[in-house]
C-alpha atoms as a PDB file:
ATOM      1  CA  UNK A   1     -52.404  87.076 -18.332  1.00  0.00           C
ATOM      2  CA  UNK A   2     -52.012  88.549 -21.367  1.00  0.00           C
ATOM      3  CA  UNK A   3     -54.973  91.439 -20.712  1.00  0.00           C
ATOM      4  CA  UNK A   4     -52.906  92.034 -17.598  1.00  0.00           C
ATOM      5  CA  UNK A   5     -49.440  92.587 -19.801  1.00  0.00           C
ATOM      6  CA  UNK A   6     -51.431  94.949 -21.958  1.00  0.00           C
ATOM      7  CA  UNK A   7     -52.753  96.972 -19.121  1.00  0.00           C
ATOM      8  CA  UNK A   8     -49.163  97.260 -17.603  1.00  0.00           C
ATOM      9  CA  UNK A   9     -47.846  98.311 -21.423  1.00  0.00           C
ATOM     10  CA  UNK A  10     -50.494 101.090 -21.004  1.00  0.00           C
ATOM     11  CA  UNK A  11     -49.844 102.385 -17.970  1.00  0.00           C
ATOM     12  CA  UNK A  12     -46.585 102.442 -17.909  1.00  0.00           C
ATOM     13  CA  UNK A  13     -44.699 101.757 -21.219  1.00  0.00           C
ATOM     14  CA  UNK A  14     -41.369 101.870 -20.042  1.00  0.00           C
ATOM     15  CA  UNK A  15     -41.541  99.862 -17.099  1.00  0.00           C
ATOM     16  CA  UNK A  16     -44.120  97.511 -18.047  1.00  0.00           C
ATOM     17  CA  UNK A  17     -41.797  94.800 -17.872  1.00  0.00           C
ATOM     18  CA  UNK A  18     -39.325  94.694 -15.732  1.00  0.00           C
ATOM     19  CA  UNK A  19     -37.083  91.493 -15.060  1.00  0.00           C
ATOM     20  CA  UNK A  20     -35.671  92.232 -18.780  1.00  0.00           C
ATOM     21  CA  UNK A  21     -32.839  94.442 -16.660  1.00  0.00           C
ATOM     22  CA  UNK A  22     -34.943  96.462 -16.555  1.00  0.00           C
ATOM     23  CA  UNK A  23     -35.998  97.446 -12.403  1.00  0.00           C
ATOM     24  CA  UNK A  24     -38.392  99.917 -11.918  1.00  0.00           C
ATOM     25  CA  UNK A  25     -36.834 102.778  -9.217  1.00  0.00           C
ATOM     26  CA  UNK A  26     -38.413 101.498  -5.953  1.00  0.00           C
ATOM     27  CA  UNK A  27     -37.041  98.303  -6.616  1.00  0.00           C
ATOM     28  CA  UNK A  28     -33.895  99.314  -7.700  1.00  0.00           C
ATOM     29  CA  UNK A  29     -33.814 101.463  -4.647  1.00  0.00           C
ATOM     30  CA  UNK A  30     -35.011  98.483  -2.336  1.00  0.00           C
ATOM     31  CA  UNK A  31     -32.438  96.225  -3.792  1.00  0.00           C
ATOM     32  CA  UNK A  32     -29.276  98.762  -3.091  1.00  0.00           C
ATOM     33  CA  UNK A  33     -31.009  99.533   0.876  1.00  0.00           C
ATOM     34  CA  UNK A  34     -31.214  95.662   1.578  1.00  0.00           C
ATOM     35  CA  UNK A  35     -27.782  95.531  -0.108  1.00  0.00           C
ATOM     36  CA  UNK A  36     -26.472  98.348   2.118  1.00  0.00           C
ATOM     37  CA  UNK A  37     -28.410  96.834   5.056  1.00  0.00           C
ATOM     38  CA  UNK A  38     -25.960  93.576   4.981  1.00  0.00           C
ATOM     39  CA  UNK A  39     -22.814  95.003   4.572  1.00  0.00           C
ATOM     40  CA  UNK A  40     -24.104  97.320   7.775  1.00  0.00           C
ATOM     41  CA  UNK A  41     -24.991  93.608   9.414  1.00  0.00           C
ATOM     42  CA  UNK A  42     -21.335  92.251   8.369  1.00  0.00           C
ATOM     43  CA  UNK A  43     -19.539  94.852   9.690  1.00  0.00           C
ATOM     44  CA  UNK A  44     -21.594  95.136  13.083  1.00  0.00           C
ATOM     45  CA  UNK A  45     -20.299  90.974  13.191  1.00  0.00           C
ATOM     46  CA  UNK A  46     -16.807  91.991  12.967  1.00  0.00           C
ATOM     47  CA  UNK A  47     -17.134  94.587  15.163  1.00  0.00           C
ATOM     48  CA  UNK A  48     -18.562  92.566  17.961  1.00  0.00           C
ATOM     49  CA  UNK A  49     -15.541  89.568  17.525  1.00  0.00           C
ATOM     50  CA  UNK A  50     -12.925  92.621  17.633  1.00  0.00           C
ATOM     51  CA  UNK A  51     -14.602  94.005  21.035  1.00  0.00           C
ATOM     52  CA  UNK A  52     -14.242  90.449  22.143  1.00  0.00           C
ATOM     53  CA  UNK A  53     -10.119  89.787  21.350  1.00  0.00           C
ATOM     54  CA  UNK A  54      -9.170  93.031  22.371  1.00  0.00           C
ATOM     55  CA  UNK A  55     -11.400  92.390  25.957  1.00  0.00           C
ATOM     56  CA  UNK A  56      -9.894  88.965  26.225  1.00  0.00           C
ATOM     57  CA  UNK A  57      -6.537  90.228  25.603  1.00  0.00           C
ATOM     58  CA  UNK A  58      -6.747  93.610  28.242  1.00  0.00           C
ATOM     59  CA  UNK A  59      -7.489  90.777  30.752  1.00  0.00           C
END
């Protein structure tokens, strides 16, 4: 484990370790897209309980 820590720390000193707040860009990326990708799933929801009142209520 540690070997594997020191290979990281060479390859990549900044990022070595992230979980310390520290995300490395894809994940930060990956994290706002699934993020974005709920609120997209939400809204779709309300959407589709709106199309049913105002359907319900035009009959």
């Amino acid at each position: 484990m540690v070997c594997r820590w020191v290979l990281e720390s060479a390859a990549d000193a900044l990022q070595a370790f992230p979980g310390q707040g520290q995300m490395k860009p894809e994940q930060a990326e990956l994290t706002l897209l699934r993020r974005e990708g709920l609120q997209l799933k939400g809204g779709v929801e309300h959407l589709k309980k709106a199309a049913v009142y105002f359907v319900k209520g035009a009959l």
